[in-house]
C-alpha atoms as a PDB file:
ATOM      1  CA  UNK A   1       4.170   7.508  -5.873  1.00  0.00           C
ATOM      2  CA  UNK A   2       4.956   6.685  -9.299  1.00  0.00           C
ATOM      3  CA  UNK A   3       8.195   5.974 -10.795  1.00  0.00           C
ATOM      4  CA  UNK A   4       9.438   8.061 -13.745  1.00  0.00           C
ATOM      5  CA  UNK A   5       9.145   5.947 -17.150  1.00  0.00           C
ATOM      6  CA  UNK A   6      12.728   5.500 -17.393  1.00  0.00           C
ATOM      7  CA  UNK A   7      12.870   3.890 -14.516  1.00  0.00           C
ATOM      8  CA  UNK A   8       9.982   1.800 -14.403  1.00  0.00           C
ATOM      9  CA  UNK A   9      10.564  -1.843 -13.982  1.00  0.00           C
ATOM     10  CA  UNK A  10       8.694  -4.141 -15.573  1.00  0.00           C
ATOM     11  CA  UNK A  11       7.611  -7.368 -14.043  1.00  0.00           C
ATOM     12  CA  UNK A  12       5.658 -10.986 -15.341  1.00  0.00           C
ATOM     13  CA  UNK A  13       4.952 -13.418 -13.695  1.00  0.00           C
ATOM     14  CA  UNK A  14       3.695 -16.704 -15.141  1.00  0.00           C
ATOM     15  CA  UNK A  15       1.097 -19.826 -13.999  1.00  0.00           C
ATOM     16  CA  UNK A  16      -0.216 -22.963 -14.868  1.00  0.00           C
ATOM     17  CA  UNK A  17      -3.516 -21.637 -13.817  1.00  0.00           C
ATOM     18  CA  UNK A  18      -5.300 -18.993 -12.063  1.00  0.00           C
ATOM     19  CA  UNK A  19      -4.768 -18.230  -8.804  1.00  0.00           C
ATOM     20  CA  UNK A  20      -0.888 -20.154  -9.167  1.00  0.00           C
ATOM     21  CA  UNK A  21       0.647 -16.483  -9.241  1.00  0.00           C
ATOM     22  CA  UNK A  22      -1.450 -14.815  -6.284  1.00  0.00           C
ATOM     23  CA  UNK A  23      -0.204 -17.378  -4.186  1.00  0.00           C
ATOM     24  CA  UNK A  24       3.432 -17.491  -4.865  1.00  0.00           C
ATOM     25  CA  UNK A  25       4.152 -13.300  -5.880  1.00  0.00           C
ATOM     26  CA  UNK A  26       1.217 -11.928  -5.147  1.00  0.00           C
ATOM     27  CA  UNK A  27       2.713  -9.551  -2.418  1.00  0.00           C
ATOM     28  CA  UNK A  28       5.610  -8.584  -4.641  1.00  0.00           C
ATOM     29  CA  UNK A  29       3.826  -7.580  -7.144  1.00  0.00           C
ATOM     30  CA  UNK A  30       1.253  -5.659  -5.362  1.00  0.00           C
ATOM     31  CA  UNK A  31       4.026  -3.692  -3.712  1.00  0.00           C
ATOM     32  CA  UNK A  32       6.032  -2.997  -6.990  1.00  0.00           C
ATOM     33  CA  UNK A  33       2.724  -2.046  -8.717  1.00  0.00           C
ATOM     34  CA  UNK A  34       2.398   0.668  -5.806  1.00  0.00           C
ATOM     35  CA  UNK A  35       5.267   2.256  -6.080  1.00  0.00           C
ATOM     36  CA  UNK A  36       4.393   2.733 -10.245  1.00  0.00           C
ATOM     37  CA  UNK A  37       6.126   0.097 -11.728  1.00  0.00           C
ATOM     38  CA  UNK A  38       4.204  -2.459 -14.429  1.00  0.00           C
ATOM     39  CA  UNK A  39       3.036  -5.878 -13.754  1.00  0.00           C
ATOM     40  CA  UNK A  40       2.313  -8.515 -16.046  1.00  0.00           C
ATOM     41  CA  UNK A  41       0.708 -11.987 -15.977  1.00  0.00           C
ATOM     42  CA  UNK A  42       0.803 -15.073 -18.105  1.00  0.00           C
ATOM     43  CA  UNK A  43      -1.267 -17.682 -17.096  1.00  0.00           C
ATOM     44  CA  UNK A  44      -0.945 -20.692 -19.168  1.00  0.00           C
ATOM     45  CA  UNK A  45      -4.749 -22.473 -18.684  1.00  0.00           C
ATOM     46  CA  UNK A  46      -8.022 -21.526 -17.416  1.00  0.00           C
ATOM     47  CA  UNK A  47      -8.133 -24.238 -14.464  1.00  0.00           C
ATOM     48  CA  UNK A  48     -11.570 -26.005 -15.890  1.00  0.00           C
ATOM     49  CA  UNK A  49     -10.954 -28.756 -13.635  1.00  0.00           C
ATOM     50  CA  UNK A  50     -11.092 -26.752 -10.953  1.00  0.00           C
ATOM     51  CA  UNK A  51     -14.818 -25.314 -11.700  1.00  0.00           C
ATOM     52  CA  UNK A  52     -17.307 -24.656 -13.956  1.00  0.00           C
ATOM     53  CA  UNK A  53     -15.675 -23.241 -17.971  1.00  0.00           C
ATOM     54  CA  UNK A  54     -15.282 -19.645 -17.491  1.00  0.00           C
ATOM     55  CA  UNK A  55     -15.422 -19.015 -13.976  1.00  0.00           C
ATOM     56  CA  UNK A  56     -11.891 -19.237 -13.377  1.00  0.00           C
ATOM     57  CA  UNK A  57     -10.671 -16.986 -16.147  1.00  0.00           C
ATOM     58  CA  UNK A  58     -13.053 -14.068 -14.565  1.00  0.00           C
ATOM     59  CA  UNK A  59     -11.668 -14.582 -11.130  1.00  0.00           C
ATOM     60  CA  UNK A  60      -8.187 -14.329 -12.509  1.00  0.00           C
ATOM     61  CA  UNK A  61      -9.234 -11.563 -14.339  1.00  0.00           C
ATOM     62  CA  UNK A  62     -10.265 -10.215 -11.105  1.00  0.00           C
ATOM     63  CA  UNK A  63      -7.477 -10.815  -9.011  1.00  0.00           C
ATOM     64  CA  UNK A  64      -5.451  -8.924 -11.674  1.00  0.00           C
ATOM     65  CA  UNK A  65      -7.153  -5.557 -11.023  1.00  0.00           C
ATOM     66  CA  UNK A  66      -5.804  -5.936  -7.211  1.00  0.00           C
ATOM     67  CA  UNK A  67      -2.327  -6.831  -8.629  1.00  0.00           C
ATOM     68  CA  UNK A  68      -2.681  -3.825 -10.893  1.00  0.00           C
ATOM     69  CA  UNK A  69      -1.820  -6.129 -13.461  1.00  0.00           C
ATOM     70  CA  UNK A  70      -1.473  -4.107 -17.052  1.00  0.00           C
ATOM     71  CA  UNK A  71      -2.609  -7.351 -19.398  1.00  0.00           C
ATOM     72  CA  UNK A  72      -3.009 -10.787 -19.112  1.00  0.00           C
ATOM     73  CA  UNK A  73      -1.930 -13.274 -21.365  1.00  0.00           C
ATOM     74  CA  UNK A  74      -3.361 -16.316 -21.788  1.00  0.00           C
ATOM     75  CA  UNK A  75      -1.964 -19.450 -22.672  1.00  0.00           C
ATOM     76  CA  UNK A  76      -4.860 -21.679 -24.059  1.00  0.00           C
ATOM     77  CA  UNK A  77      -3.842 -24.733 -22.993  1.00  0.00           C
ATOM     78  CA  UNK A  78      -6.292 -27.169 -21.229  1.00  0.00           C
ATOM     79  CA  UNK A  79      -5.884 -27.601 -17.413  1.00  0.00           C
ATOM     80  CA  UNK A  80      -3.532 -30.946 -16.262  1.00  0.00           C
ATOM     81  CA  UNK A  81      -2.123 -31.039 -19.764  1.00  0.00           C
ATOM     82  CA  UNK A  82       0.486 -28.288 -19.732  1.00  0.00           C
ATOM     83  CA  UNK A  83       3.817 -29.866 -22.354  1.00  0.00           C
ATOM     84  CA  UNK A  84       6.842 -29.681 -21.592  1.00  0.00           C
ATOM     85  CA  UNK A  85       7.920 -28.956 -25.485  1.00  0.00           C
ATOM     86  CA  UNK A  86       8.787 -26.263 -28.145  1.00  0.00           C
ATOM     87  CA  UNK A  87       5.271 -24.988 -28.956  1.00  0.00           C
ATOM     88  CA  UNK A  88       5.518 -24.139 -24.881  1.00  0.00           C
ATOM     89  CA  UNK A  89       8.615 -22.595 -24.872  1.00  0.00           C
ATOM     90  CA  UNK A  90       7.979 -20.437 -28.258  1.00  0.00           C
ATOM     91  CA  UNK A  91       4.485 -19.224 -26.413  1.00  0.00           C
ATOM     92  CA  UNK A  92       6.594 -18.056 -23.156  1.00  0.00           C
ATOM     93  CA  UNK A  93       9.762 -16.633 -25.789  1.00  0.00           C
ATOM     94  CA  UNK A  94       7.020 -14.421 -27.389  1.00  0.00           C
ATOM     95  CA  UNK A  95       5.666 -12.809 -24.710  1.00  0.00           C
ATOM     96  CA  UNK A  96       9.104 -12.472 -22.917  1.00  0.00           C
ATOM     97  CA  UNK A  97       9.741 -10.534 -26.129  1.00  0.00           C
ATOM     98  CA  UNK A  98       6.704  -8.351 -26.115  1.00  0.00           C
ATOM     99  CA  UNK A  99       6.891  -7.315 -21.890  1.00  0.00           C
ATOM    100  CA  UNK A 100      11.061  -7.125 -22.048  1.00  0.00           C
ATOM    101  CA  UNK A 101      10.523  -7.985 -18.586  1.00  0.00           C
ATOM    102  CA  UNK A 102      13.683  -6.984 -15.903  1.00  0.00           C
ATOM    103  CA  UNK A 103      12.177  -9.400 -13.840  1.00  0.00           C
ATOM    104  CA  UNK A 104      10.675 -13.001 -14.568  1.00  0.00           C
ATOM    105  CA  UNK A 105       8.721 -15.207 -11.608  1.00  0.00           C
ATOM    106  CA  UNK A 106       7.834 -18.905 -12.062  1.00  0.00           C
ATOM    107  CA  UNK A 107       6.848 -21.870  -9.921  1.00  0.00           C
ATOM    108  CA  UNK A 108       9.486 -24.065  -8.590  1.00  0.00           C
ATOM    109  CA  UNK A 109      10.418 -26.901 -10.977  1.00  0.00           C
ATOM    110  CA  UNK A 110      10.241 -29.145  -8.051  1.00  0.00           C
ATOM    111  CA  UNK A 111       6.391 -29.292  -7.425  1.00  0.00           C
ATOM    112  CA  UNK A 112       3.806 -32.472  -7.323  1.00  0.00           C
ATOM    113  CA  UNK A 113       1.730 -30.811 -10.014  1.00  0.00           C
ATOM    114  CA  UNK A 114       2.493 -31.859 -13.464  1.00  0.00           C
ATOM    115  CA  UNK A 115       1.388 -28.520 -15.274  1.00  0.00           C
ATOM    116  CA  UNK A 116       3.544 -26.440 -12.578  1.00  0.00           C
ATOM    117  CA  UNK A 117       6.935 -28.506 -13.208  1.00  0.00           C
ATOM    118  CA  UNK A 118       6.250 -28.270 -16.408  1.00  0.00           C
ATOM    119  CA  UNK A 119       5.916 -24.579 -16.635  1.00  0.00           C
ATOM    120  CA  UNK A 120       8.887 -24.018 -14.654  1.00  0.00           C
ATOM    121  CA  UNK A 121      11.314 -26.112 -16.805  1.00  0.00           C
ATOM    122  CA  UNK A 122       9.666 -24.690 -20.251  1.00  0.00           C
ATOM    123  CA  UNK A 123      10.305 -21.315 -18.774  1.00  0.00           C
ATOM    124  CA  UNK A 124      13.884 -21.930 -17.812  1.00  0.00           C
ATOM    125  CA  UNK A 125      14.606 -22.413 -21.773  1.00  0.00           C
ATOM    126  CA  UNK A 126      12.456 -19.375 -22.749  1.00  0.00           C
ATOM    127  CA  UNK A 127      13.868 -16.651 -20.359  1.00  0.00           C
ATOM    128  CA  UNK A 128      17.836 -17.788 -20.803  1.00  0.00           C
ATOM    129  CA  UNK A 129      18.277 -13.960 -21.942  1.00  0.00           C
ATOM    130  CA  UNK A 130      16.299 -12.190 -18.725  1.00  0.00           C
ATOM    131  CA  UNK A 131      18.987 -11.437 -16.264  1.00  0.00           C
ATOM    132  CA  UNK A 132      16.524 -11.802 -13.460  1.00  0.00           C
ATOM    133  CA  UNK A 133      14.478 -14.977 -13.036  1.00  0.00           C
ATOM    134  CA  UNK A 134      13.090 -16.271  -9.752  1.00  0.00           C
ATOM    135  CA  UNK A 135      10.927 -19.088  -8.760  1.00  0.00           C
ATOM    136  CA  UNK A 136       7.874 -18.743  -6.414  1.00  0.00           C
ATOM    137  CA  UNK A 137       6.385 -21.862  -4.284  1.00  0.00           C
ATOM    138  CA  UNK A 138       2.891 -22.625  -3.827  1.00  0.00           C
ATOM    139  CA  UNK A 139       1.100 -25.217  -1.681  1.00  0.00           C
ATOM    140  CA  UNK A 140       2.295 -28.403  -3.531  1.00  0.00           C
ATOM    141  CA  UNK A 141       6.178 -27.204  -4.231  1.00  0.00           C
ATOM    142  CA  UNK A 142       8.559 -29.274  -2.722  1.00  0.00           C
ATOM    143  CA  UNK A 143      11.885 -29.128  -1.379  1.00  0.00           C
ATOM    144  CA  UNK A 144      11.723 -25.226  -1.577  1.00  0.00           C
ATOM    145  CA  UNK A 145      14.555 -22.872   0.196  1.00  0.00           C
ATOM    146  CA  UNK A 146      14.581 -19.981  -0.375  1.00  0.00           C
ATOM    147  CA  UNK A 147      17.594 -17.505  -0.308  1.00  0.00           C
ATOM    148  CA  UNK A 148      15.649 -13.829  -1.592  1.00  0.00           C
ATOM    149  CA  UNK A 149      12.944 -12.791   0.151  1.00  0.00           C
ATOM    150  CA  UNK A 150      10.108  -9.542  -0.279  1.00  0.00           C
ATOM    151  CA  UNK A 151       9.010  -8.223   3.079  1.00  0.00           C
ATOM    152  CA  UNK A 152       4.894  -8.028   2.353  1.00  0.00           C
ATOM    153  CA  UNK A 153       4.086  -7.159   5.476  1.00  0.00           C
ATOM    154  CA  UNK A 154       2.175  -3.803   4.447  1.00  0.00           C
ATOM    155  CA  UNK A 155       0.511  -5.495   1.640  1.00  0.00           C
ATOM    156  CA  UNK A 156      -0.290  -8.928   3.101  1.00  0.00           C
ATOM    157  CA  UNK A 157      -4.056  -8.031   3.342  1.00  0.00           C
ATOM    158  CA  UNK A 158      -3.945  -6.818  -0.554  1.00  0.00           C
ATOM    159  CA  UNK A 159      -2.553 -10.387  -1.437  1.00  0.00           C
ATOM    160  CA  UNK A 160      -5.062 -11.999   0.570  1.00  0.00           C
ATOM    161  CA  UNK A 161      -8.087  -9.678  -1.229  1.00  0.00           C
ATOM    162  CA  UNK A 162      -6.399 -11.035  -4.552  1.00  0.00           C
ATOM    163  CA  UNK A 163      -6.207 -14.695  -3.501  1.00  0.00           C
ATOM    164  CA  UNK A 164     -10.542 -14.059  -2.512  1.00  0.00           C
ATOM    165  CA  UNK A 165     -10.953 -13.326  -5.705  1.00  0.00           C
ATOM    166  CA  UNK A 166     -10.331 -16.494  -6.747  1.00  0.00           C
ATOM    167  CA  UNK A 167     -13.576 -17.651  -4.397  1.00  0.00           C
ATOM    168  CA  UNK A 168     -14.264 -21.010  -6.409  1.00  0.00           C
ATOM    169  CA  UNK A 169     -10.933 -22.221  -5.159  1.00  0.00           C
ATOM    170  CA  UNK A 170     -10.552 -21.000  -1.374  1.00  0.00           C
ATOM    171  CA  UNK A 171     -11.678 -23.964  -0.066  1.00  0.00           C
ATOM    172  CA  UNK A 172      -9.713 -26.772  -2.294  1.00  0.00           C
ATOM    173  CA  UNK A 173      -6.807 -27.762  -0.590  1.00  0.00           C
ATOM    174  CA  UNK A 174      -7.736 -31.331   0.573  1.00  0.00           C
ATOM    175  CA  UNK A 175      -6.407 -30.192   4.036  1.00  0.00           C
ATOM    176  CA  UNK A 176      -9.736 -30.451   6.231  1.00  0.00           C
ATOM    177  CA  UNK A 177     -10.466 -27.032   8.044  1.00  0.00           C
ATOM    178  CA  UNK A 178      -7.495 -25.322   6.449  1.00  0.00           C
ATOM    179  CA  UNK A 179      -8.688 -22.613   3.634  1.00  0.00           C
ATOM    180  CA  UNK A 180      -6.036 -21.425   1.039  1.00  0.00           C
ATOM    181  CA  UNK A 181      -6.226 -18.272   2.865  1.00  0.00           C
ATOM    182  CA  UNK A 182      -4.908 -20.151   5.905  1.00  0.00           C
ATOM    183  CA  UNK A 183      -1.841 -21.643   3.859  1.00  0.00           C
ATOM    184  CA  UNK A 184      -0.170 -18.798   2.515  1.00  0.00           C
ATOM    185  CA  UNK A 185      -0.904 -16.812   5.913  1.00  0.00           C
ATOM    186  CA  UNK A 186       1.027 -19.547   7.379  1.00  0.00           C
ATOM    187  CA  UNK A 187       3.564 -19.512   5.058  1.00  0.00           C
ATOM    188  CA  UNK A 188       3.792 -15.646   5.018  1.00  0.00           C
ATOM    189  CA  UNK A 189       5.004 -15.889   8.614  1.00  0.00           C
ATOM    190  CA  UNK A 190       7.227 -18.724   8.347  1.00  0.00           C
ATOM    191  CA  UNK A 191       9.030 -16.595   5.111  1.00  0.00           C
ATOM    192  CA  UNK A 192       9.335 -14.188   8.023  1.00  0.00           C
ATOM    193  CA  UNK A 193      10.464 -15.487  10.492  1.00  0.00           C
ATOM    194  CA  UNK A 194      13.237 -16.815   8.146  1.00  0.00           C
ATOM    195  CA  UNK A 195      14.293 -13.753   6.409  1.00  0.00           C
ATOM    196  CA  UNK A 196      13.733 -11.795  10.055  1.00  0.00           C
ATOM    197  CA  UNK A 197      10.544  -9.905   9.187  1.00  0.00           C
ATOM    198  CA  UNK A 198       6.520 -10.666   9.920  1.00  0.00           C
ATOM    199  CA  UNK A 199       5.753 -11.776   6.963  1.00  0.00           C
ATOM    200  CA  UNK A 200       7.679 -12.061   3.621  1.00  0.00           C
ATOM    201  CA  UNK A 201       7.396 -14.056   0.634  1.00  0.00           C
ATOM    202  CA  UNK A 202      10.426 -16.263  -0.270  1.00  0.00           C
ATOM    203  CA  UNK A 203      12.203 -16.989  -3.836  1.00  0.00           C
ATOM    204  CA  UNK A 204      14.579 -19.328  -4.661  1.00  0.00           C
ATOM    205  CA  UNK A 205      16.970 -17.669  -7.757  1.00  0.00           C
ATOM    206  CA  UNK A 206      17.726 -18.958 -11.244  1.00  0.00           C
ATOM    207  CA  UNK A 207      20.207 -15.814 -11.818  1.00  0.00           C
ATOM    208  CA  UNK A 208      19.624 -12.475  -9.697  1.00  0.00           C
ATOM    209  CA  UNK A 209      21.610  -9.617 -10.548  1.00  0.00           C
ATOM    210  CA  UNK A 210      22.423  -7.226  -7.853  1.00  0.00           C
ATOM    211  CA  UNK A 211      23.601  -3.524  -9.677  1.00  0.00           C
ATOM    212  CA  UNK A 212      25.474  -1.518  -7.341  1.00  0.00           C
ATOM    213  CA  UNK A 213      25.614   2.229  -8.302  1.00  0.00           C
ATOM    214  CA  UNK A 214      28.693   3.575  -8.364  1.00  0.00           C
END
């Protein structure tokens, strides 16, 4: 089912690097993107420390076909060395600009990685006009509680086929015998459990509006 173009929400979500937004809205936007509304991804570098130049970018590209993703935008900036400054924050303005997004998701700005705090606190500036902006966690966010959550329940498998994608990195989480497929199953259930559903993915608001038709 797709919604009618009037009514067709459009959604971007933005990482430090690829596989950042799989993990933290994957599920949300594989279930907007199913019922016809447009997702969008900014990814800010191409996670060369992670592998080998180049092989991150084509997983990301990748995982965006199972988000349904319409573009990706890249931000060009090398891997740990994300700013926090106005070249940053014009980068994020301009594609805010282009999308018009109704919805914005970001990391957390409380997060051990330097290029994911630094995202989050850039984008804060850059989105002050979007009335919706929410923050995602991953698995190095920190004091994270969420008060919105997405049931993914029915497209839990879908996030986990995007996540795959991202093969290079399914193994690298310095947790011995844990996969990254492990780690957001886990925290799929524990989103849950708290929002009284299987599995859910949790956000923590920076403004949410709720319209109420009259």
């Amino acid at each position: 089912m797709h919604a009618e173009d009037s009514q067709r929400i459009r959604l971007l979500a933005l990482g430090a690097h690829p596989d950042d937004i799989e993990a933290g809205c994957g599920g949300t936007l594989i279930k907007y993107a199913r019922n016809g509304h447009q997702i969008f991804l900014m990814v800010m570098t191409e996670g060369e420390r992670g592998a080998k130049a180049g092989i991150r970018k084509r997983e990301q590209q990748k995982a965006a076909k199972s988000l349904c993703a319409e573009k990706i935008y890249w931000g060009g900036y090398p891997d740990a060395e994300l700013p926090m400054d106005q070249g940053l924050i014009q980068q994020i303005e301009q594609v805010v600009r282009e999308v018009a997004p109704h919805f914005i998701f970001v990391h957390f700005h409380d997060d051990t990685h330097q290029d994911h705090r630094n995202l989050a606190l850039s984008t804060v500036t850059a989105t002050r006009y979007t009335k919706n902006v929410l923050f995602y966690e991953g698995p190095t966010t920190q004091n994270f509680s969420p008060t919105v959550f997405v049931d993914i329940d029915s497209v839990l498998e879908d996030k986990i086929d995007a996540l795959r994608a991202h093969a290079s990195q399914v193994k690298k989480t310095n947790i011995e015998g844990l996969s990254i497929v492990d780690i957001i199953r886990s925290s799929a259930h524990f989103r849950g459990i708290q929002g009284r559903v299987k599995n859910a993915e949790g956000f923590v608001p920076l403004r949410l509006f709720i319209n109420i038709k009259p």
